[in-house]
C-alpha atoms as a PDB file:
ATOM      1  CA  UNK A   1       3.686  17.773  48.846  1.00  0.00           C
ATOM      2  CA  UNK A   2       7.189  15.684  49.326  1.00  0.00           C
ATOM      3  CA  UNK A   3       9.331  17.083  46.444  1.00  0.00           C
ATOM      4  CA  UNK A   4      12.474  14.945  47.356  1.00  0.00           C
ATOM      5  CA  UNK A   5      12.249  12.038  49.718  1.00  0.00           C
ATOM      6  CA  UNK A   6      15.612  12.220  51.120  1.00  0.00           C
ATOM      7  CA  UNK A   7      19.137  12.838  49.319  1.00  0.00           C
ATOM      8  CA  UNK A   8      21.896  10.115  49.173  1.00  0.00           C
ATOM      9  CA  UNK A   9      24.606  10.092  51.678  1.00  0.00           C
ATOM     10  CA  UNK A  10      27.535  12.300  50.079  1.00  0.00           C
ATOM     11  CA  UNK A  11      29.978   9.123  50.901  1.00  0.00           C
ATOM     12  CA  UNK A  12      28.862   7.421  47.963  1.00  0.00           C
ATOM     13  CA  UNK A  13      30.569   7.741  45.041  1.00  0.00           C
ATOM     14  CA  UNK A  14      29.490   9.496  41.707  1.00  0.00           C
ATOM     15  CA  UNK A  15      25.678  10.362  43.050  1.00  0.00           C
ATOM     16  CA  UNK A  16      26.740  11.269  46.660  1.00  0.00           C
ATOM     17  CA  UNK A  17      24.370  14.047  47.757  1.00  0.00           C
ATOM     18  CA  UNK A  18      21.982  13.403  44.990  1.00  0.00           C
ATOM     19  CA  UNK A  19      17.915  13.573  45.764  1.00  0.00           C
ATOM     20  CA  UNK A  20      15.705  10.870  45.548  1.00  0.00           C
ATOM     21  CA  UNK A  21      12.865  12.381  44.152  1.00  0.00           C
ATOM     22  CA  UNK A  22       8.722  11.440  44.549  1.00  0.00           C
ATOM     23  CA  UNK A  23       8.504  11.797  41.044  1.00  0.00           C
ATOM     24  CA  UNK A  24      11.180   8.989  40.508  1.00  0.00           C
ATOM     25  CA  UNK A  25      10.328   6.938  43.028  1.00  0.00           C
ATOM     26  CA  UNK A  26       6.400   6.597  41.874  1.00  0.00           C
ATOM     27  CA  UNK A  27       7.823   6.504  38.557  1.00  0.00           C
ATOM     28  CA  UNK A  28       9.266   3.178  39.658  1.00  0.00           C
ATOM     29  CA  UNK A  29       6.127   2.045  41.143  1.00  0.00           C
ATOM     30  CA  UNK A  30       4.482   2.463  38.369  1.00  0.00           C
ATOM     31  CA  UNK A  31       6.211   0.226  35.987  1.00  0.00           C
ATOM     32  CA  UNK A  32       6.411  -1.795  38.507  1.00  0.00           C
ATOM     33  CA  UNK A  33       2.628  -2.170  39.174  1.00  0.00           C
ATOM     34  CA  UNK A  34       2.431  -2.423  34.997  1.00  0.00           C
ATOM     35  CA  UNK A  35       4.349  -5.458  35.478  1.00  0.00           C
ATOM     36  CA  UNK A  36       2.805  -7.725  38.060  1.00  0.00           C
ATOM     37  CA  UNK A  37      -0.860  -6.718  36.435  1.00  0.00           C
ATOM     38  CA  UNK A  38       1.016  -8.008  32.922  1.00  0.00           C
ATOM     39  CA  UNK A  39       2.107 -10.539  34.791  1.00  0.00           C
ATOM     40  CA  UNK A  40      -1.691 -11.740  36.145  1.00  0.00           C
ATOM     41  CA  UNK A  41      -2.649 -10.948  32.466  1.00  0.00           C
ATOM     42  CA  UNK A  42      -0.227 -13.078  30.545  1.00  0.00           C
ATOM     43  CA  UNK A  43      -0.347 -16.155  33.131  1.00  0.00           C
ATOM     44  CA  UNK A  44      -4.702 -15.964  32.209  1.00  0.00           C
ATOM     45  CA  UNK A  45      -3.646 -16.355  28.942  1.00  0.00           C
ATOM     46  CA  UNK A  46      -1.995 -19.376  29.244  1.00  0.00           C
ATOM     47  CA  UNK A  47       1.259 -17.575  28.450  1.00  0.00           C
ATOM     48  CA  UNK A  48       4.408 -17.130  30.365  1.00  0.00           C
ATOM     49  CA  UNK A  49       4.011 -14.503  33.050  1.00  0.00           C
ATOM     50  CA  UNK A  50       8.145 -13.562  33.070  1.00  0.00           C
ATOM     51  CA  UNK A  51       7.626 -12.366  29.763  1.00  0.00           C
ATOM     52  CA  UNK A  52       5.813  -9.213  31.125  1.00  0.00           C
ATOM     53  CA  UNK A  53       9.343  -7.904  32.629  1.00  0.00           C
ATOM     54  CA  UNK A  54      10.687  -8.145  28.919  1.00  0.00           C
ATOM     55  CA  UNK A  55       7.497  -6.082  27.895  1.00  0.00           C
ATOM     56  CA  UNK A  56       7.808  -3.835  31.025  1.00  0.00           C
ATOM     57  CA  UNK A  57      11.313  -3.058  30.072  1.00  0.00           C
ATOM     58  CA  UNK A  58      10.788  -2.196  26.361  1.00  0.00           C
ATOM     59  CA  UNK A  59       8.008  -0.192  28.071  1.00  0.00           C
ATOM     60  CA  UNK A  60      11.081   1.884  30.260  1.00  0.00           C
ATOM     61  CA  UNK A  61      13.633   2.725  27.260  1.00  0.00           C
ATOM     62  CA  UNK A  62      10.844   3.690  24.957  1.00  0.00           C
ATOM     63  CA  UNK A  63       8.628   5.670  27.298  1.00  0.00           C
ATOM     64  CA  UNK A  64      11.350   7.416  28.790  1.00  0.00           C
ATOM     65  CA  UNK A  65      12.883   8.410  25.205  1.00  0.00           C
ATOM     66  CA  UNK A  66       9.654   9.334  23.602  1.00  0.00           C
ATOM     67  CA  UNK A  67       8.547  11.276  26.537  1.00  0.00           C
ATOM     68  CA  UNK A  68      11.763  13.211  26.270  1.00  0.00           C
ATOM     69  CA  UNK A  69      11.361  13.532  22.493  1.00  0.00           C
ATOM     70  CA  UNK A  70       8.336  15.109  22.971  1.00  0.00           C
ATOM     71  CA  UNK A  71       9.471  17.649  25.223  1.00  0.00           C
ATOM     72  CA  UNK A  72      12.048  18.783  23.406  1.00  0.00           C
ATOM     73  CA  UNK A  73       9.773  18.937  20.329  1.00  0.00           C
ATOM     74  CA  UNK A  74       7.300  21.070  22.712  1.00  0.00           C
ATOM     75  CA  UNK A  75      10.035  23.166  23.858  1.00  0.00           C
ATOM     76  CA  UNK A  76      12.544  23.545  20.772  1.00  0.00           C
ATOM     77  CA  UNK A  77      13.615  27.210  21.071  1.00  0.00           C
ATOM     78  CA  UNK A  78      14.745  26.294  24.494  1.00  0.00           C
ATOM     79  CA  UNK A  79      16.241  22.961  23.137  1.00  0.00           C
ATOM     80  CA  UNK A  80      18.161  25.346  21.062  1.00  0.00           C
ATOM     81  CA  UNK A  81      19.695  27.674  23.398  1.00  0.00           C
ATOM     82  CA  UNK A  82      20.263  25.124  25.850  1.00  0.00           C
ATOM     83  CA  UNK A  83      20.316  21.500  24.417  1.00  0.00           C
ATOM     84  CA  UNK A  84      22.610  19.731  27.265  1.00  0.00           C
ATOM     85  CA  UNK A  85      20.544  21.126  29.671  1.00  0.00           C
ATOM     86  CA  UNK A  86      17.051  19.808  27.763  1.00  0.00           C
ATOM     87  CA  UNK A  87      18.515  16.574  27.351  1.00  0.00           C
ATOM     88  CA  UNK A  88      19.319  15.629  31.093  1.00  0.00           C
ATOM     89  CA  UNK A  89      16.807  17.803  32.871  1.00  0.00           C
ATOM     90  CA  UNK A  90      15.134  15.843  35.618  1.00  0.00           C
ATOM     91  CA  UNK A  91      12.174  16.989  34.810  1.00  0.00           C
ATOM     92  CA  UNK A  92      10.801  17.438  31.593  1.00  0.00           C
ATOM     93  CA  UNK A  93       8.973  14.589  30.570  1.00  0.00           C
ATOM     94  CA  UNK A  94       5.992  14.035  28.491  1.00  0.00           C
ATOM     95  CA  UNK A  95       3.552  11.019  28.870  1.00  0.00           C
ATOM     96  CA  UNK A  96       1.978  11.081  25.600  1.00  0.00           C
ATOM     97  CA  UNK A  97       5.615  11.107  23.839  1.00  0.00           C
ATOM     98  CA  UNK A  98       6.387   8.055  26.038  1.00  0.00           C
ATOM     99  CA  UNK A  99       3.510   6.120  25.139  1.00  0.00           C
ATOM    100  CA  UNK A 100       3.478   6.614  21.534  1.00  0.00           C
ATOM    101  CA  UNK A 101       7.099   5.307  21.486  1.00  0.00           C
ATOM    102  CA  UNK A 102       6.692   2.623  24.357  1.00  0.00           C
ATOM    103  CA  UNK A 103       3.728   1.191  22.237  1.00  0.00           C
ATOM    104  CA  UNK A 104       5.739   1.107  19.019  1.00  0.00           C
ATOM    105  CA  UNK A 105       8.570  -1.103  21.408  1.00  0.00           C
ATOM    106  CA  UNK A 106       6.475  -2.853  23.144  1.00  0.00           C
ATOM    107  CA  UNK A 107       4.670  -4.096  19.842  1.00  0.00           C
ATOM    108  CA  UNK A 108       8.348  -5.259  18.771  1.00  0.00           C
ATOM    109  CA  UNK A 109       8.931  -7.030  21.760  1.00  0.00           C
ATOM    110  CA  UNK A 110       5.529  -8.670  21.682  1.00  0.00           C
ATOM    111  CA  UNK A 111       6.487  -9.532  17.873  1.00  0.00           C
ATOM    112  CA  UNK A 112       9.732 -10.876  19.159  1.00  0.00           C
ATOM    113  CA  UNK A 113       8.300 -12.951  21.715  1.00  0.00           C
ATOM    114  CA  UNK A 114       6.068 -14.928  19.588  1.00  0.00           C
ATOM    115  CA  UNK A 115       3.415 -13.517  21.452  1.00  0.00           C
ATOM    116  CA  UNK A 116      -0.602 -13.188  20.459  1.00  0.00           C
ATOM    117  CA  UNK A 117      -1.247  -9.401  19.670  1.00  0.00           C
ATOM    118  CA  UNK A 118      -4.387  -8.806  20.746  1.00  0.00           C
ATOM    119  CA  UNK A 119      -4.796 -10.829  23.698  1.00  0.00           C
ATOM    120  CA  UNK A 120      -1.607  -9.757  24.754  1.00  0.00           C
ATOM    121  CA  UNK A 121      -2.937  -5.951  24.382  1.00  0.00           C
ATOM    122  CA  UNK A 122      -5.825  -7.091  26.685  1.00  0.00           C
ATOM    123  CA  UNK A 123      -3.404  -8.020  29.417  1.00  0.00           C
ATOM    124  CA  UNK A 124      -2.012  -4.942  29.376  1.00  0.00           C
ATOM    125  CA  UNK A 125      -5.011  -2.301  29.184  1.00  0.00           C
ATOM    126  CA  UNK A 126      -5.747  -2.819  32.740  1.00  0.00           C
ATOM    127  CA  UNK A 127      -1.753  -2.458  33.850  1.00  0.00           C
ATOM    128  CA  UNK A 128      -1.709   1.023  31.687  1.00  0.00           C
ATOM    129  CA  UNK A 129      -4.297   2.083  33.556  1.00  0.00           C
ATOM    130  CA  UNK A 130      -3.570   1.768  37.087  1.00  0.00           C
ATOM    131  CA  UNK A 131       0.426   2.257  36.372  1.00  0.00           C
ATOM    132  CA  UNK A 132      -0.387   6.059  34.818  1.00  0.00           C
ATOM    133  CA  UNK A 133      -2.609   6.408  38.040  1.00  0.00           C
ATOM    134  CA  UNK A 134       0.623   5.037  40.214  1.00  0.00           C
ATOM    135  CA  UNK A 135       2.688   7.421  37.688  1.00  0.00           C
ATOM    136  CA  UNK A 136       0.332  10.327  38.779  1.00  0.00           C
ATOM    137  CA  UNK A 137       0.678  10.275  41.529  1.00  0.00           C
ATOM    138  CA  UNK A 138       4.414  11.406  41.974  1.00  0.00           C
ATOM    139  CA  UNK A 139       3.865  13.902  39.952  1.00  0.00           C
ATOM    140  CA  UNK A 140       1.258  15.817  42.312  1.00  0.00           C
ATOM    141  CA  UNK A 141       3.973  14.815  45.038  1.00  0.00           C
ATOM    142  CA  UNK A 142       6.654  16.853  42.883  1.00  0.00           C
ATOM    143  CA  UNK A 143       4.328  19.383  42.585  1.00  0.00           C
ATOM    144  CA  UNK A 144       3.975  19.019  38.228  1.00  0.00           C
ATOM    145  CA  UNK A 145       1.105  19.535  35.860  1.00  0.00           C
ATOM    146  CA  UNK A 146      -0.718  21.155  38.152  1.00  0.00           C
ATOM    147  CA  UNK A 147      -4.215  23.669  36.719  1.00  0.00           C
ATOM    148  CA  UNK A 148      -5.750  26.237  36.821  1.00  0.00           C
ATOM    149  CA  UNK A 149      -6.189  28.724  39.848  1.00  0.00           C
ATOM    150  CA  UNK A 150      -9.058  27.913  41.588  1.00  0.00           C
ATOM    151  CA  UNK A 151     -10.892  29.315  45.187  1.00  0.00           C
ATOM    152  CA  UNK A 152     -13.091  26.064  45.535  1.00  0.00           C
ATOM    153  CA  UNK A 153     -12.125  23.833  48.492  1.00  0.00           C
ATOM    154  CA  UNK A 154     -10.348  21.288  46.041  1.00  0.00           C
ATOM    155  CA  UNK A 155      -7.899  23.815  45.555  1.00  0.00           C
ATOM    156  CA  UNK A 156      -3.929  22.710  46.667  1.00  0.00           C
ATOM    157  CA  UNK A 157      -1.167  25.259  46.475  1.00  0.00           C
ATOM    158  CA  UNK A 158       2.688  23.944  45.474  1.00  0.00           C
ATOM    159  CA  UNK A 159       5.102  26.777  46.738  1.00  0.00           C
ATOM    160  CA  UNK A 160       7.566  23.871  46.274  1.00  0.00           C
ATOM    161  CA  UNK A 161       6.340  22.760  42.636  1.00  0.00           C
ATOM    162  CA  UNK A 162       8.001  22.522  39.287  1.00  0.00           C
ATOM    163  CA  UNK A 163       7.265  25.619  39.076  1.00  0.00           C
ATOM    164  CA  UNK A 164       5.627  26.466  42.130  1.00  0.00           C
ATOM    165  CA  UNK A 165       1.591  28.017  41.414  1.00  0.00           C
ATOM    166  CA  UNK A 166       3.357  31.066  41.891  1.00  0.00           C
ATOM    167  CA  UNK A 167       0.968  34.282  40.712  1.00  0.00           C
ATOM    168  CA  UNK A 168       3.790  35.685  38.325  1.00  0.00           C
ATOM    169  CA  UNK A 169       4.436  32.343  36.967  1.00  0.00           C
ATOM    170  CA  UNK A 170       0.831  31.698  36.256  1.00  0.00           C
ATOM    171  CA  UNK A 171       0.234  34.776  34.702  1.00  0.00           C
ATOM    172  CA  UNK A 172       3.738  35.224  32.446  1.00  0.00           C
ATOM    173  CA  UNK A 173       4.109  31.655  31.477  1.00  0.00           C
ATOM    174  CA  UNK A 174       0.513  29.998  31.319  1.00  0.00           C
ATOM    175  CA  UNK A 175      -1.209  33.862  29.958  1.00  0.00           C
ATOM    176  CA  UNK A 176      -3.839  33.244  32.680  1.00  0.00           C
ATOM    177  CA  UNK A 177      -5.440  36.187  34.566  1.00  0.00           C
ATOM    178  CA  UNK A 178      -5.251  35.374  38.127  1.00  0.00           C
ATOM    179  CA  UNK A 179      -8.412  36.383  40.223  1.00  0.00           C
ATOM    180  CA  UNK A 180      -7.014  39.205  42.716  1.00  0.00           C
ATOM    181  CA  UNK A 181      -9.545  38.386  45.270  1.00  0.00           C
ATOM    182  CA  UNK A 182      -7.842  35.025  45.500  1.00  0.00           C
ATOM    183  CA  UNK A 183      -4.111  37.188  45.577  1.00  0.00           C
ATOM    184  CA  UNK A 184      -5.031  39.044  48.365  1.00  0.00           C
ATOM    185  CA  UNK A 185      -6.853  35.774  50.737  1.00  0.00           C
ATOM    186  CA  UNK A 186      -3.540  33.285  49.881  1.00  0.00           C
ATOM    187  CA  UNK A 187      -0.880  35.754  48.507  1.00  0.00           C
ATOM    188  CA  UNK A 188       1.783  35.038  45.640  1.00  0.00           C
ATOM    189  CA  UNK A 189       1.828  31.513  45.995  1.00  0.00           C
ATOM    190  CA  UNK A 190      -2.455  30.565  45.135  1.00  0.00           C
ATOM    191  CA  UNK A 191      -4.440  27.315  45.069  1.00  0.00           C
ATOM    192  CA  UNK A 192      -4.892  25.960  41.606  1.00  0.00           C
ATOM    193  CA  UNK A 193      -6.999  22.678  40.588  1.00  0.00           C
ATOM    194  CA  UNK A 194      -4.867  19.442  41.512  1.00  0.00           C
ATOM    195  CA  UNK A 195      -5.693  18.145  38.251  1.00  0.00           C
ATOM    196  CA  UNK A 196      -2.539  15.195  38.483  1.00  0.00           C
ATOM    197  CA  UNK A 197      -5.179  13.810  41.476  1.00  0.00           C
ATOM    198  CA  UNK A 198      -8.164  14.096  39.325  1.00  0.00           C
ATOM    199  CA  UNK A 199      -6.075  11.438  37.292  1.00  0.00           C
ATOM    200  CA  UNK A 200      -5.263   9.232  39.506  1.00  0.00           C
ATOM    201  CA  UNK A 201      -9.299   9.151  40.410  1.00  0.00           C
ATOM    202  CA  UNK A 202     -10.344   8.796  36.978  1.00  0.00           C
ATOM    203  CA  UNK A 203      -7.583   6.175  35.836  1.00  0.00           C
ATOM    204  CA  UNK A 204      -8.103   3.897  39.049  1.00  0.00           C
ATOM    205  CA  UNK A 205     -11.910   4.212  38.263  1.00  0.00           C
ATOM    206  CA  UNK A 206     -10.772   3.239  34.551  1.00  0.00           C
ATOM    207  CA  UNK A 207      -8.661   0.276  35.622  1.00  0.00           C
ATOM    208  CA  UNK A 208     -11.395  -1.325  38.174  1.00  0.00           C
ATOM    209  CA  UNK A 209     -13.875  -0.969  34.991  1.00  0.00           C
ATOM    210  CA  UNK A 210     -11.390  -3.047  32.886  1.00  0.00           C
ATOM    211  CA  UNK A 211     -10.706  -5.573  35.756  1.00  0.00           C
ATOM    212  CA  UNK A 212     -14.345  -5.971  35.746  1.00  0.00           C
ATOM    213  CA  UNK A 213     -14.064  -6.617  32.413  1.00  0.00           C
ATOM    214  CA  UNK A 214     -11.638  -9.124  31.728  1.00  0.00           C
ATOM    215  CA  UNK A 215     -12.296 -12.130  30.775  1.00  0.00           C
ATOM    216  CA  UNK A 216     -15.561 -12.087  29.321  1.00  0.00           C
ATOM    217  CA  UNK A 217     -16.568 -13.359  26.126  1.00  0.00           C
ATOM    218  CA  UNK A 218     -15.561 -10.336  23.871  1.00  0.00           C
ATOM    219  CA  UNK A 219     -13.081 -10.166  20.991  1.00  0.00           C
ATOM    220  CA  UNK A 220      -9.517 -10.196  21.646  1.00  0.00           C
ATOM    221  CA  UNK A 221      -8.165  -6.514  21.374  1.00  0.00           C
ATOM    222  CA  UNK A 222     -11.601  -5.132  22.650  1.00  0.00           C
ATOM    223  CA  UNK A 223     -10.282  -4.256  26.235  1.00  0.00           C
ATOM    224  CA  UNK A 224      -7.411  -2.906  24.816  1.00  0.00           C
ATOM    225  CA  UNK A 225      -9.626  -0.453  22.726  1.00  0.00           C
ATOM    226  CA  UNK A 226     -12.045   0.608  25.512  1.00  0.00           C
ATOM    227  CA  UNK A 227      -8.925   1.563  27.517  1.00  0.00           C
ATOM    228  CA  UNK A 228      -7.779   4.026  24.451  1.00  0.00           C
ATOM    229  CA  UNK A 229     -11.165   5.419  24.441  1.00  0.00           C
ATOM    230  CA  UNK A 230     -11.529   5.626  28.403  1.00  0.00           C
ATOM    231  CA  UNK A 231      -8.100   6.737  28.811  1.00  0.00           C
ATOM    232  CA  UNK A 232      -8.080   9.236  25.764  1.00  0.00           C
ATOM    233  CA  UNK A 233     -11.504  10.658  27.045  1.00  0.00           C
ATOM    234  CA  UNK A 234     -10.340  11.188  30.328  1.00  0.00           C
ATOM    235  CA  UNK A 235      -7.056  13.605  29.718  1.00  0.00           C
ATOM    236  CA  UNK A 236      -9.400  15.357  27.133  1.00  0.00           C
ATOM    237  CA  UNK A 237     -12.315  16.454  29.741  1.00  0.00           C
ATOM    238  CA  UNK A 238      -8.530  17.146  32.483  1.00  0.00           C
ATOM    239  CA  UNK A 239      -6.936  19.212  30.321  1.00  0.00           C
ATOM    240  CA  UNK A 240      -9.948  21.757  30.269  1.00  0.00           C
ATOM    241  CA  UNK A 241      -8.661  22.594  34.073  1.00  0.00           C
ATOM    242  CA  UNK A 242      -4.460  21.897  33.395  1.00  0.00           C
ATOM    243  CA  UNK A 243      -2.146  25.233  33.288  1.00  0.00           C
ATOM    244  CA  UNK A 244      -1.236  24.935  29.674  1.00  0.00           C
ATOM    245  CA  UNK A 245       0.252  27.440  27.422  1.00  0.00           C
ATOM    246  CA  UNK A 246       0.183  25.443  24.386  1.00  0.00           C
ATOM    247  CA  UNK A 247      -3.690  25.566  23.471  1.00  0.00           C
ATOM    248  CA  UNK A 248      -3.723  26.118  19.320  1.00  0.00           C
ATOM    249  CA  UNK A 249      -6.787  25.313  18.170  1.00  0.00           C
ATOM    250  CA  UNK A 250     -10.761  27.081  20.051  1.00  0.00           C
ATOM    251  CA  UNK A 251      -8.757  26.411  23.167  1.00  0.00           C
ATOM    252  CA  UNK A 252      -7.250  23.316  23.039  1.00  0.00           C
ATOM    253  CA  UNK A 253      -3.858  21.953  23.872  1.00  0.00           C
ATOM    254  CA  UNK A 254      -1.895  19.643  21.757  1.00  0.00           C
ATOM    255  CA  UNK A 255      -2.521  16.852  24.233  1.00  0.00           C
ATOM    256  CA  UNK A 256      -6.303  17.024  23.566  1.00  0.00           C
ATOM    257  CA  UNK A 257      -6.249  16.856  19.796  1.00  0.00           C
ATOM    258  CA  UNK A 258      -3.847  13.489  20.560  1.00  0.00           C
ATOM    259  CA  UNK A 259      -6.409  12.550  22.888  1.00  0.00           C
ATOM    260  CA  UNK A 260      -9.089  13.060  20.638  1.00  0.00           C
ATOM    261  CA  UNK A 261      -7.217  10.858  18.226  1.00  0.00           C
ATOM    262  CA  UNK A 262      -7.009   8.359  20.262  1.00  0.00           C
ATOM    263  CA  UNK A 263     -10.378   8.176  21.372  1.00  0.00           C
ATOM    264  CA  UNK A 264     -11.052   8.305  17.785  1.00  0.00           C
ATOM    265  CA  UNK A 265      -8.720   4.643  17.576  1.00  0.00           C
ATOM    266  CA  UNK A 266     -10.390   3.788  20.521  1.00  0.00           C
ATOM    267  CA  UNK A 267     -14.170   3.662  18.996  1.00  0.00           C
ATOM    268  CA  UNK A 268     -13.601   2.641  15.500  1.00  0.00           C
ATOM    269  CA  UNK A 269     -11.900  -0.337  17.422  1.00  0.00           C
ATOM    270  CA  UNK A 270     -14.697  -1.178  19.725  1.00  0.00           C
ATOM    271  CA  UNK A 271     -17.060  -1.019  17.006  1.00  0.00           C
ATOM    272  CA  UNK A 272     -15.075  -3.093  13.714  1.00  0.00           C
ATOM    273  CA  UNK A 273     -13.864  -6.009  16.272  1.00  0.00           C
ATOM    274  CA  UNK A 274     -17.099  -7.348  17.154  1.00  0.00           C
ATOM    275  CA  UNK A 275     -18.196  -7.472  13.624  1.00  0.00           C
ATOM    276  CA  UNK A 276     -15.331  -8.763  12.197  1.00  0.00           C
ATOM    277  CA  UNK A 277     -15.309 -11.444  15.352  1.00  0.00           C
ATOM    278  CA  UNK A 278     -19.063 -11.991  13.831  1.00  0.00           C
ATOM    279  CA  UNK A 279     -17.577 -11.950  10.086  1.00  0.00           C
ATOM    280  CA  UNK A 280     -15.475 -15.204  10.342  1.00  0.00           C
ATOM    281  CA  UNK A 281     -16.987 -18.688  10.093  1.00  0.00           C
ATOM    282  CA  UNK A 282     -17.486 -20.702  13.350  1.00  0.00           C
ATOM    283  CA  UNK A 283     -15.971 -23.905  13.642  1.00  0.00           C
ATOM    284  CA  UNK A 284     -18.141 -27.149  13.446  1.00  0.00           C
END
């Protein structure tokens, strides 16, 4: 686990001394790698592949802002207390907030751009898919969104994580009962499930489907939809294992009801395109 990379020379002005985080820097990646797959997407569609950076960028201000909507939304009594310190945390950012928002700017941009909606929504599914596995990734570097205790051989500990699996923490801020067998073999600081991993499996897995699956003679949108339903799937079965204290409803969090709704999108979509595809009259 590689928290911070290295910190900025404190000769530099203004951010001197500041860290360079994993977290950020896979951040980066990962709209990067969204680009030059939109990029390969847009160019098979016989549309300009620069246009992806415009989409990529609408992509930045709206995930970023929604994901730290959502937070703050998630976390309002602290928001209250402490709203300047909410606002410009470094942490504290929310991937389904992001992509809610993100999709409503992208769809603008797209709109904008005078580009095809559903074909351009195929170009992207793929992208999505491998960028939140890129985006993953530096957040199991940072130590974040780790799960649930665990004594299996899968198990990782973060005595360096936001917050470290620390047995206190676990206990006071998740409400889950620690085993003490595993307290006394590792001590305070126990291995939990490295669930932001089992993401990065499942979403690479997802994205090598898609790639598969581009292409082929299906209606446009219909990639786009198996992606919601893949992707939406997949963070419902995960969150089962995350540290969560914000399960409402027989257990679950508020991230698998969205999930669920998506997945929901997901299927009706895969099922109404094909028929509506059938529905219109073929040309002589």
């Amino acid at each position: 686990m590689y928290p911070i990379i290295f910190e900025l020379p404190s000769w530099i002005p203004i951010v001197g001394g500041a860290a360079i985080t994993s977290f950020g820097v896979f951040m980066l990646l990962s709209f990067l790698t969204g680009g030059y797959l939109t990029r390969a997407g847009l160019r098979r569609n016989g549309e300009d592949p620069e246009k992806a950076w415009d989409l990529v960028f609408m992509a930045v201000v709206g995930g970023i802002v929604g994901a730290r909507l959502y937070y703050v939304l998630l976390n309002f009594p602290r928001f209250v207390e402490d709203p300047i310190g909410i606002i410009f945390a470094r942490g504290g950012l929310v991937w389904y907030g992001g992509f809610l928002l993100a999709t409503a700017f992208v769809v603008w941009e797209v709109r904008r751009q005078k580009l095809p909606l559903r074909p351009t929504a195929d170009a992207v599914a793929p992208a999505l898919a491998l960028a939140y596995a890129v985006g993953r990734m530096g957040c199991f570097l940072v130590g974040d969104d780790w799960g649930r205790p665990t004594s299996s051989w899968v198990g990782v500990r973060f005595p360096q994580g936001t917050p470290p699996s620390h047995v206190d923490i676990i206990q006071r801020d998740f409400g889950i009962t620690v085993d003490p067998a595993l307290v006394e073999q590792y001590g305070q600081i126990v291995p939990v499930h490295p669930t932001q991993l089992y993401e990065v499996g499942l979403s690479t897995l997802i994205f090598f489907v898609l790639w598969q699956l581009r292409g082929r003679a299906r209606p446009a949108g219909w990639l786009f939809m198996l992606w919601l339903a893949l992707a939406g799937m997949e963070r419902f079965l995960v969150e089962f294992l995350r540290a969560k204290d914000d399960r409402f409803l027989a257990g679950l969090t508020v991230a698998q009801g969205i999930s669920l709704a998506i997945v929901a999108v997901g299927v009706v979509g895969l099922v109404r395109l094909p028929r509506q595809e059938g529905a219109r009259p073929r040309r002589a």
